[in-house]
Protein backbone atom coordinates (compact mmCIF):
# COMPACT_ATOMS: atom_id res chain seq x y z
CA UNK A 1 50.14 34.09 -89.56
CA UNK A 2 50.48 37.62 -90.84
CA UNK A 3 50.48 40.46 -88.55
CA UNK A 4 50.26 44.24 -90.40
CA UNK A 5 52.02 46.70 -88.22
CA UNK A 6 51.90 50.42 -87.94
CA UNK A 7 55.03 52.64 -88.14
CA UNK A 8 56.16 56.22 -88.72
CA UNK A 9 55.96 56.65 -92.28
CA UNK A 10 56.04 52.93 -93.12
CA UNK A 11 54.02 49.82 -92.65
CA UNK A 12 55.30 46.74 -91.42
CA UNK A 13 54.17 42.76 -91.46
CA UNK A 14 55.40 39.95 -88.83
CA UNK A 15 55.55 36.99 -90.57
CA UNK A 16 55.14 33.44 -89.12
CA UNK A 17 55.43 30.16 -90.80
CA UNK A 18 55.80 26.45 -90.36
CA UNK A 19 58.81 26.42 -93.00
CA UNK A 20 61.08 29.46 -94.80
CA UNK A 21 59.77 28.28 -98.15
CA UNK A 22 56.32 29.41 -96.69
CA UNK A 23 57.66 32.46 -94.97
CA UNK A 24 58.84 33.62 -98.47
CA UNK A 25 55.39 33.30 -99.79
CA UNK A 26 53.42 34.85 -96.92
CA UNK A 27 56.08 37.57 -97.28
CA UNK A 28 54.72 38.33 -101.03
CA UNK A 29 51.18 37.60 -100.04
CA UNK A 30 51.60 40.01 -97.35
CA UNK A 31 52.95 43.00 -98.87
CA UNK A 32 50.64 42.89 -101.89
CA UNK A 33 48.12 42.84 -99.17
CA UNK A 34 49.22 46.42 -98.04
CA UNK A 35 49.00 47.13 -102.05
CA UNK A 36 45.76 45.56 -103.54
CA UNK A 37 42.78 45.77 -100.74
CA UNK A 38 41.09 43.45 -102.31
CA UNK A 39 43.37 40.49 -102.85
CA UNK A 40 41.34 37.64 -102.00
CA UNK A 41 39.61 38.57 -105.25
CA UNK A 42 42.64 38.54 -107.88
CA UNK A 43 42.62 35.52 -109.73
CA UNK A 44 46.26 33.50 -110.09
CA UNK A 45 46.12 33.28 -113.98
CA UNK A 46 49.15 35.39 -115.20
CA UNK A 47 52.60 33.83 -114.03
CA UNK A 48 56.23 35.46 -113.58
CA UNK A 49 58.92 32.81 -112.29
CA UNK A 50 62.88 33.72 -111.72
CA UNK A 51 65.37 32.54 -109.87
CA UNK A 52 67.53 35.27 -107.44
CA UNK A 53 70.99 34.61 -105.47
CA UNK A 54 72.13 36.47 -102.32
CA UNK A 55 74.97 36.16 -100.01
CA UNK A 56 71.73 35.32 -96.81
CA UNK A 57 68.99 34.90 -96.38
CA UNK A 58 67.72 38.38 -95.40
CA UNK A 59 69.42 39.59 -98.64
CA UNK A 60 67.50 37.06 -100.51
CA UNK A 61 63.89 38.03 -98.94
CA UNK A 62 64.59 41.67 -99.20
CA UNK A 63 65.43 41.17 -103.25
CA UNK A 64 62.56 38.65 -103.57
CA UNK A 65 60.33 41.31 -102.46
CA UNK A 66 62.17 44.39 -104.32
CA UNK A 67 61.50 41.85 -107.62
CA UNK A 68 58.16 41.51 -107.01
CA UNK A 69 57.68 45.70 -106.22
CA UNK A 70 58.97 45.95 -109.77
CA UNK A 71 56.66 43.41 -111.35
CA UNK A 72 53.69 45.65 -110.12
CA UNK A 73 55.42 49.11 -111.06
CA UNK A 74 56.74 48.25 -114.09
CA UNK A 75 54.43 45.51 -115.79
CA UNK A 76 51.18 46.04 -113.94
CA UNK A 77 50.34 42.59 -112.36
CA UNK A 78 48.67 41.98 -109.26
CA UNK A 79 50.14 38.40 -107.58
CA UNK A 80 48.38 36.86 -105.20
CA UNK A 81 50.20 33.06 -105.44
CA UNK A 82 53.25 32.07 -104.40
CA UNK A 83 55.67 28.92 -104.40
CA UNK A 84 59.41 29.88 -103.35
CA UNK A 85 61.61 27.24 -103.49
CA UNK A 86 65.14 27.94 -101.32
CA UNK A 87 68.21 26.52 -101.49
CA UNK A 88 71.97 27.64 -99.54
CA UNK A 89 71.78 30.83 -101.46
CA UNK A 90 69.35 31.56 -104.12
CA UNK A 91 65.84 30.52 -104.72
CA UNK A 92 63.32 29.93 -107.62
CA UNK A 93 59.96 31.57 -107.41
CA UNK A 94 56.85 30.84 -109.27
CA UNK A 95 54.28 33.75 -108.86
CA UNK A 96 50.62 34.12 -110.12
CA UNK A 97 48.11 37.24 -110.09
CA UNK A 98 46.52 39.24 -112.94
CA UNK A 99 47.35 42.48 -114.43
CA UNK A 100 46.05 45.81 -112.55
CA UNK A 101 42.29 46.54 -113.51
CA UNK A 102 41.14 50.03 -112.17
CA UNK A 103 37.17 48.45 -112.47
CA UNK A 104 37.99 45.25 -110.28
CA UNK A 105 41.03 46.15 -108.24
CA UNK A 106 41.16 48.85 -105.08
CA UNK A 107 44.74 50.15 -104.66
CA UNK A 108 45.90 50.56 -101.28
CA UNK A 109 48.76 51.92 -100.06
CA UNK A 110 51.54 52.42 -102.31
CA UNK A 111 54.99 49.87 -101.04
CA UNK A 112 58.20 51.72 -102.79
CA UNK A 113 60.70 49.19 -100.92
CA UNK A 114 61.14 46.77 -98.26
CA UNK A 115 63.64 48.00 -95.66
CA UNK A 116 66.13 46.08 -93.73
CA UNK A 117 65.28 47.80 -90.74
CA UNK A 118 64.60 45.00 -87.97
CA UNK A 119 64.50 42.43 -90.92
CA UNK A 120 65.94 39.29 -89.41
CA UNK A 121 64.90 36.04 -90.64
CA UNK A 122 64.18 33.71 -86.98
CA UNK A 123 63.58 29.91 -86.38
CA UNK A 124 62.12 29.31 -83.16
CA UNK A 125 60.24 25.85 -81.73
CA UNK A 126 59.97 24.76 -85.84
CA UNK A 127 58.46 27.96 -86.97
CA UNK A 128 60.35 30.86 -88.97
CA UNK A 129 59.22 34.62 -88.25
CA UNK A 130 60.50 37.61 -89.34
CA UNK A 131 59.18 41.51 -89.40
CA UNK A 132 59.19 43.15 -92.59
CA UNK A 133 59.51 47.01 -92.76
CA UNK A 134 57.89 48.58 -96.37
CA UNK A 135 59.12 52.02 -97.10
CA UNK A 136 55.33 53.86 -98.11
């Protein structure tokens, strides 16, 4: 489940997921949501992988995201698929979109940064959630 919430000068998603792997993936999903309004429609043909360490797992979502922020900014690509793989402190990332085209893609609201404000990674009853903060 992914829940878009309003706030002051920012946009925020709750997140909620039957594993963290998958709460890492609706996380990207989510916030390129907010960017690209019409998502469903970008095919997953071009793909970016890495591999990022943090000291938690709060660090690690917040750089995952800040990664993939650059990969639109910078080089122009769209993703709309997601495998995260985590592990104690780092994870490896496979992501798959297309680059920007102003004829098939509507821009949305421009994300400059996740925040850590109320990010806290949960698990309750099996399930992960967390609420994401983007800075607009």
């Amino acid at each position: 489940m992914i829940e878009f919430i309003e706030h002051t000068a920012d946009i925020g998603i709750r997140i909620v997921s039957n594993s963290i792997n998958e709460l890492f993936e609706k996380a990207g999903y989510g916030m390129f949501k907010i960017i690209c309004e019409n998502l469903d429609e970008v095919e997953c043909k071009e793909v970016i992988s890495g591999e990022i360490f943090a000291n938690d797992l709060n660090e690690l979502l917040y750089l995952f995201l800040e990664k993939l922020i650059y990969e639109f900014d910078v080089k122009g690509i769209i993703l709309k698929c997601f495998e995260v793989e985590i592990f104690e402190n780092h994870l490896k990332y496979k992501a798959m979109g297309e680059f920007y085209n102003p004829k098939k893609h509507k821009i949305g609201t421009g994300v400059k940064s996740p925040t850590y404000y109320k990010m806290e990674i949960k698990q309750n009853n099996n399930k992960f959630e967390t609420l994401i903060i983007f800075d607009i």
